[in-house]
C-alpha atoms as a PDB file:
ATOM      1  CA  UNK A   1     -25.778 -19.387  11.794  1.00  0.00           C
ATOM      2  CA  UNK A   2     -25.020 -16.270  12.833  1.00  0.00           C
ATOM      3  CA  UNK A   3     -21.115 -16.641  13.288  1.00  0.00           C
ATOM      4  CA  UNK A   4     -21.403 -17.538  10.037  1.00  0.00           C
ATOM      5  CA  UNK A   5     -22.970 -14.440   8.849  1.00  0.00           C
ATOM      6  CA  UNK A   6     -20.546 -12.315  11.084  1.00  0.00           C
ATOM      7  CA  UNK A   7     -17.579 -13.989   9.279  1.00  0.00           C
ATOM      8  CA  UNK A   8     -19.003 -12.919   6.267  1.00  0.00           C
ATOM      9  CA  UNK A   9     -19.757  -9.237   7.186  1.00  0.00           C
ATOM     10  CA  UNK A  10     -16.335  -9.220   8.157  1.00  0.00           C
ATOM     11  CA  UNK A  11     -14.763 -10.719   5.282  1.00  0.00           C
ATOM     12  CA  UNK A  12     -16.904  -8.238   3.079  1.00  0.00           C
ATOM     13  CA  UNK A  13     -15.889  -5.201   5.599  1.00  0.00           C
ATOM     14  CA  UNK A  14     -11.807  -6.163   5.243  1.00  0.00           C
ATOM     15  CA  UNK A  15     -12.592  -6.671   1.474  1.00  0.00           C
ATOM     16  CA  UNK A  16     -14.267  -3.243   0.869  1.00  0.00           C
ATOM     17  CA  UNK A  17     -11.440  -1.382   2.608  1.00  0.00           C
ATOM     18  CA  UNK A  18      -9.442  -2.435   0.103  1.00  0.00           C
ATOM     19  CA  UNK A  19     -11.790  -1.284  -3.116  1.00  0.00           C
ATOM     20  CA  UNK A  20     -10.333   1.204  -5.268  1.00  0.00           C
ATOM     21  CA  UNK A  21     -11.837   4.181  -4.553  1.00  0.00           C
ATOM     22  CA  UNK A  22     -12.316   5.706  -8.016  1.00  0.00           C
ATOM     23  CA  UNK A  23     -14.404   4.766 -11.179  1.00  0.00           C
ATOM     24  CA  UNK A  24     -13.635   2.170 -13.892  1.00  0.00           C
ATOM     25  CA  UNK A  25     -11.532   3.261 -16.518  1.00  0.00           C
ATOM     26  CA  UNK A  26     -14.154   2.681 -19.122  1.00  0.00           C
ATOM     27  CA  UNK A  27     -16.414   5.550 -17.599  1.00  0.00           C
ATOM     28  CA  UNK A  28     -13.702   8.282 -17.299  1.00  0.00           C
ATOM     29  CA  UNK A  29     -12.375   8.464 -21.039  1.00  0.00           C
ATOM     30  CA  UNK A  30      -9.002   8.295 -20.031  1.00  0.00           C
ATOM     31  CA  UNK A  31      -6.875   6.993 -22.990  1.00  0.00           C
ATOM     32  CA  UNK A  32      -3.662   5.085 -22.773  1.00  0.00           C
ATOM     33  CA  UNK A  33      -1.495   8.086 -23.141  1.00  0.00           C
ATOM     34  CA  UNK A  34      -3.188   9.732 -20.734  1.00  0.00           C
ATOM     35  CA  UNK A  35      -2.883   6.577 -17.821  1.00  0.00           C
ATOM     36  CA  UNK A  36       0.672   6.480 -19.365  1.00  0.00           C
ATOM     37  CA  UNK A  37       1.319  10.528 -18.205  1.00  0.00           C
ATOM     38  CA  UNK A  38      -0.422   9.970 -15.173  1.00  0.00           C
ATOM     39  CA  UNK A  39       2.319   6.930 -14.290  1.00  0.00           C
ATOM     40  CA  UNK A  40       5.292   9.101 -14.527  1.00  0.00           C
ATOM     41  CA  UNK A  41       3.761  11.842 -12.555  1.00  0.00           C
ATOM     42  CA  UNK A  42       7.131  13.631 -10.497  1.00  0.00           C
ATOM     43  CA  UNK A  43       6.594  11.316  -7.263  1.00  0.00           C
ATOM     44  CA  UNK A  44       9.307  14.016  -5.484  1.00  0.00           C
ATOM     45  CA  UNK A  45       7.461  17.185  -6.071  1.00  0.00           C
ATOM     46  CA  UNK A  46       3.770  15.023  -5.514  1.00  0.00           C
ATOM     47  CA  UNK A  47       6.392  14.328  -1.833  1.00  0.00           C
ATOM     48  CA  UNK A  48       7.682  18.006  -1.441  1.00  0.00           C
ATOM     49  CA  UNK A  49       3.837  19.068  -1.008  1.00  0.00           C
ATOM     50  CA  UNK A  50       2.136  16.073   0.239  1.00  0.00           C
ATOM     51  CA  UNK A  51      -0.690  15.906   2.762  1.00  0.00           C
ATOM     52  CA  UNK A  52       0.186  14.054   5.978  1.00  0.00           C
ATOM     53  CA  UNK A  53      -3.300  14.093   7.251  1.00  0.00           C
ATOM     54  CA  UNK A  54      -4.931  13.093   4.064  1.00  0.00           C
ATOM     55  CA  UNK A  55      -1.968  10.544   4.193  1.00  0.00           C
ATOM     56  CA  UNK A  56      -2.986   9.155   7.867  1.00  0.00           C
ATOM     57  CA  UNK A  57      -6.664   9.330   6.622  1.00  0.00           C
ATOM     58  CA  UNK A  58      -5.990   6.914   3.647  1.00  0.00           C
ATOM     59  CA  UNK A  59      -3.801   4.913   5.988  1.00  0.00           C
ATOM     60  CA  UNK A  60      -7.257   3.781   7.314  1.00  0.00           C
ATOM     61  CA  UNK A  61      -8.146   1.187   4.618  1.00  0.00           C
ATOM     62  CA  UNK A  62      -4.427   0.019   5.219  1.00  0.00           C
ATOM     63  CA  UNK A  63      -4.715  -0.761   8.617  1.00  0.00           C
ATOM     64  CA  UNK A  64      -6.367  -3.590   8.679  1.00  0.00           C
ATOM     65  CA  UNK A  65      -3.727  -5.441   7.719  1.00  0.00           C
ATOM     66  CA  UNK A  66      -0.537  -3.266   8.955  1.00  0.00           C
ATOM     67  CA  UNK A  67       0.671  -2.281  11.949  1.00  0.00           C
ATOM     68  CA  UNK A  68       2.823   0.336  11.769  1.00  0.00           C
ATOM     69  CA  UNK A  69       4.546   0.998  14.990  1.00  0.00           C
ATOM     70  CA  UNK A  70       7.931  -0.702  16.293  1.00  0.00           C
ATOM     71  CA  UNK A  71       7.019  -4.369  18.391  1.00  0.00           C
ATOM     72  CA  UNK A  72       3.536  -4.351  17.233  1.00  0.00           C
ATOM     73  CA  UNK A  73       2.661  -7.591  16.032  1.00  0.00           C
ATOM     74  CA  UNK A  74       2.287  -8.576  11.839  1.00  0.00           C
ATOM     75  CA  UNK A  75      -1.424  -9.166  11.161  1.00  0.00           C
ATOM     76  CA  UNK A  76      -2.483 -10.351   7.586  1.00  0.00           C
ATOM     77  CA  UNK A  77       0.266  -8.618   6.096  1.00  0.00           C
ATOM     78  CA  UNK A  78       3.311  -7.067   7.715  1.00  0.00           C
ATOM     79  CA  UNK A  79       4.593  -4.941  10.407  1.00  0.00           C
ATOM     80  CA  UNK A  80       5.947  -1.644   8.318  1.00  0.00           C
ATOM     81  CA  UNK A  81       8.312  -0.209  11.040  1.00  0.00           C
ATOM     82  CA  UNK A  82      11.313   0.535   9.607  1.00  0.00           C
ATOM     83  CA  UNK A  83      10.332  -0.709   6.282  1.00  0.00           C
ATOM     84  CA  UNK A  84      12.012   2.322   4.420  1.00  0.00           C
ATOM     85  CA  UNK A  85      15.606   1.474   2.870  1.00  0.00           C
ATOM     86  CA  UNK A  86      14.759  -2.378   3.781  1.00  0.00           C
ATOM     87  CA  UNK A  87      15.003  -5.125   1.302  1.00  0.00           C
ATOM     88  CA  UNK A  88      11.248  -6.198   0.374  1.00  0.00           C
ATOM     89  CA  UNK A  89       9.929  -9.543   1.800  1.00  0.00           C
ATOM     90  CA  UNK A  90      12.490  -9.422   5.418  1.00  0.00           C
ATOM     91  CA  UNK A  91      10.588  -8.339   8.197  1.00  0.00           C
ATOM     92  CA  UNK A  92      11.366 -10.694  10.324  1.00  0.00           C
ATOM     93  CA  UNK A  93       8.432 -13.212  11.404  1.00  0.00           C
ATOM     94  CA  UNK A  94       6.033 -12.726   8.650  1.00  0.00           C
ATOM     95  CA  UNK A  95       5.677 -15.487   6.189  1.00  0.00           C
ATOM     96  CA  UNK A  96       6.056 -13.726   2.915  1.00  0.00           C
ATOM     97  CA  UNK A  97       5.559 -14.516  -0.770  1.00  0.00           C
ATOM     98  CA  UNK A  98       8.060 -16.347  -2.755  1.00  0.00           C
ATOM     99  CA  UNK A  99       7.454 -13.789  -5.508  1.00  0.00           C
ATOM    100  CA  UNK A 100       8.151 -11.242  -2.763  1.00  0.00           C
ATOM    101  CA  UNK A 101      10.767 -12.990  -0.411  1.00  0.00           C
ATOM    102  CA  UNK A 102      13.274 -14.027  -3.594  1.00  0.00           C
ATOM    103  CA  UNK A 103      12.388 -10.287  -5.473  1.00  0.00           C
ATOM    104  CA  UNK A 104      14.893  -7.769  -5.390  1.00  0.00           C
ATOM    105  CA  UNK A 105      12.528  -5.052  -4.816  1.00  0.00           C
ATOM    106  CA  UNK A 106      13.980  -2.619  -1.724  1.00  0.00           C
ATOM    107  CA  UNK A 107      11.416   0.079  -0.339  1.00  0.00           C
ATOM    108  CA  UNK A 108      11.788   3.481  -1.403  1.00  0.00           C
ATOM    109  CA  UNK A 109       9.178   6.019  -2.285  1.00  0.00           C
ATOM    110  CA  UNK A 110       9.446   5.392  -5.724  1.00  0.00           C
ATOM    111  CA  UNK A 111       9.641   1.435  -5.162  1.00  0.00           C
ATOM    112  CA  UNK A 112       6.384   2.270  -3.029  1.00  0.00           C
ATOM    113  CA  UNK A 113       4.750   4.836  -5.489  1.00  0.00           C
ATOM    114  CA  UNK A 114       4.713   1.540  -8.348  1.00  0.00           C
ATOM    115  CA  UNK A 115       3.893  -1.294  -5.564  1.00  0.00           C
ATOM    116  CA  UNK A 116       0.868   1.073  -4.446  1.00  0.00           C
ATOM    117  CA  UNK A 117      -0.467   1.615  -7.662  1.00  0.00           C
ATOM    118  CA  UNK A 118      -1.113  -2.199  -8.535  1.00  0.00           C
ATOM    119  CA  UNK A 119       0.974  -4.619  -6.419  1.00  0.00           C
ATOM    120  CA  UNK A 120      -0.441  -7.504  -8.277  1.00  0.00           C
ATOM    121  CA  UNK A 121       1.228  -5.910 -11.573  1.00  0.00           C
ATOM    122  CA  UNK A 122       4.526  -4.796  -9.668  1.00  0.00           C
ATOM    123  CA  UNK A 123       5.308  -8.036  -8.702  1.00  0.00           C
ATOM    124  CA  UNK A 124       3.085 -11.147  -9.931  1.00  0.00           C
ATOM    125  CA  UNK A 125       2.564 -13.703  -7.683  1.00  0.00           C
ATOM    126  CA  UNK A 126       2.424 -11.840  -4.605  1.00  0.00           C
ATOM    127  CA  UNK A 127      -0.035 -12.451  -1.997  1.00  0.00           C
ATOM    128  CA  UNK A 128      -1.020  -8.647  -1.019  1.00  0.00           C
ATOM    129  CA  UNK A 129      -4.938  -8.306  -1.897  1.00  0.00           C
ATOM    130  CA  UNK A 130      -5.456  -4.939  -2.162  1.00  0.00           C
ATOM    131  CA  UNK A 131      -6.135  -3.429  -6.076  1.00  0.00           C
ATOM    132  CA  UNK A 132      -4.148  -0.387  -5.303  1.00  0.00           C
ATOM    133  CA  UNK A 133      -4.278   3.763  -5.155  1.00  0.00           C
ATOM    134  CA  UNK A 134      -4.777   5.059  -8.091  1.00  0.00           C
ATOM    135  CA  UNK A 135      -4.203   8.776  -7.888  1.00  0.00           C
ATOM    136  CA  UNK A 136      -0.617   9.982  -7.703  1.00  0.00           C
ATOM    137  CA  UNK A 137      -1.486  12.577  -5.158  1.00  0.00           C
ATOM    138  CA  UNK A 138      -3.316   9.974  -3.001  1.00  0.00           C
ATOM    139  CA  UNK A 139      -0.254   7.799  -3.635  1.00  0.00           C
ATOM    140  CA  UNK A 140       2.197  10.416  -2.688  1.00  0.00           C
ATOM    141  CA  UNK A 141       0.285  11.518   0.810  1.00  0.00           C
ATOM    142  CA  UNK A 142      -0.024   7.697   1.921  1.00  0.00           C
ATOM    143  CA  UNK A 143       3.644   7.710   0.824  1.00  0.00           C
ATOM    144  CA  UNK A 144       4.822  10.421   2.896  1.00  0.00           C
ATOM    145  CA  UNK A 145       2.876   9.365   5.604  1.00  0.00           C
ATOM    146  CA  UNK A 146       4.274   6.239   6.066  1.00  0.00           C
ATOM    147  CA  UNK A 147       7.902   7.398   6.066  1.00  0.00           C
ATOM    148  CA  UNK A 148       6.482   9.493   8.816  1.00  0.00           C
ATOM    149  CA  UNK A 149       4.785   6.565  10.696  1.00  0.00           C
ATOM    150  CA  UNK A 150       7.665   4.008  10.454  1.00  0.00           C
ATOM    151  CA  UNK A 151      10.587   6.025  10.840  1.00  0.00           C
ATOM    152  CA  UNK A 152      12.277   4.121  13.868  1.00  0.00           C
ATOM    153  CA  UNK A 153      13.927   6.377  16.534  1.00  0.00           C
ATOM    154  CA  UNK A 154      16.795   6.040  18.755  1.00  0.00           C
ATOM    155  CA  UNK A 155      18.387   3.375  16.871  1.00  0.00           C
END
């Protein structure tokens, strides 16, 4: 009985790191052209200024799932070394999506900025369970902290 409710602590612990981390919609007012001007926020200047730490911090609830650093092993979702500039779904060893395998998405930090907001609505069908970021700023440090994290060097 008690694996049983460690299982489910842990399933609820994995879970929460993934919870938005904001209110619903329905409680802030925002309107549809507001959410609208908040999507095409200037991801490069939200870049030029971005937050590393604040990055690494919201990295965190990420990190359960990714590994970040070159020969680490995938976990639940993919290794990210090196994922900048690659073709979505080719890490090699991970057994992706079909949705995300045969897309013709390739990571940039505007490909990244869109995916992070609400991968189920960037690409349907793909089996990433997290409901996204969804401040632009908060986008834009995880962003720049990643290209950080997963640059590979001496290649």
């Amino acid at each position: 009985m008690r694996v049983v409710w460690l299982s489910a602590f842990a399933v609820t612990f994995v879970l929460s790191a993934c919870a938005p981390e904001s209110t619903p919609q329905s409680t802030t007012g925002e309107s549809a052209a507001e959410s609208a001007a908040i999507a095409e926020v200037d991801m490069e200047s939200l870049l030029a200024t971005a937050d590393l730490k604040r990055g690494q911090t919201l990295f965190l609830q990420c990190r359960a799932c990714h590994s970040l650093e070159a020969g680490e092993p995938h976990k639940v979702g993919p290794n990210l070394s090196g994922m900048f500039g690659r073709k979505a779904g080719l890490a090699e060893g991970f057994a992706y999506s079909p949705a995300l395998s045969e897309s013709d998405v390739v990571w940039t930090p505007e490909s990244l900025n869109a995916w992070l907001e609400r991968p189920s609505e960037f690409l349907p069908g793909n089996r990433m369970v997290f409901i996204g970021v969804k401040k632009p700023v908060d986008r834009a440090n995880l962003i720049a902290y990643l290209q950080q994290a997963t640059a590979q060097t001496g290649q």
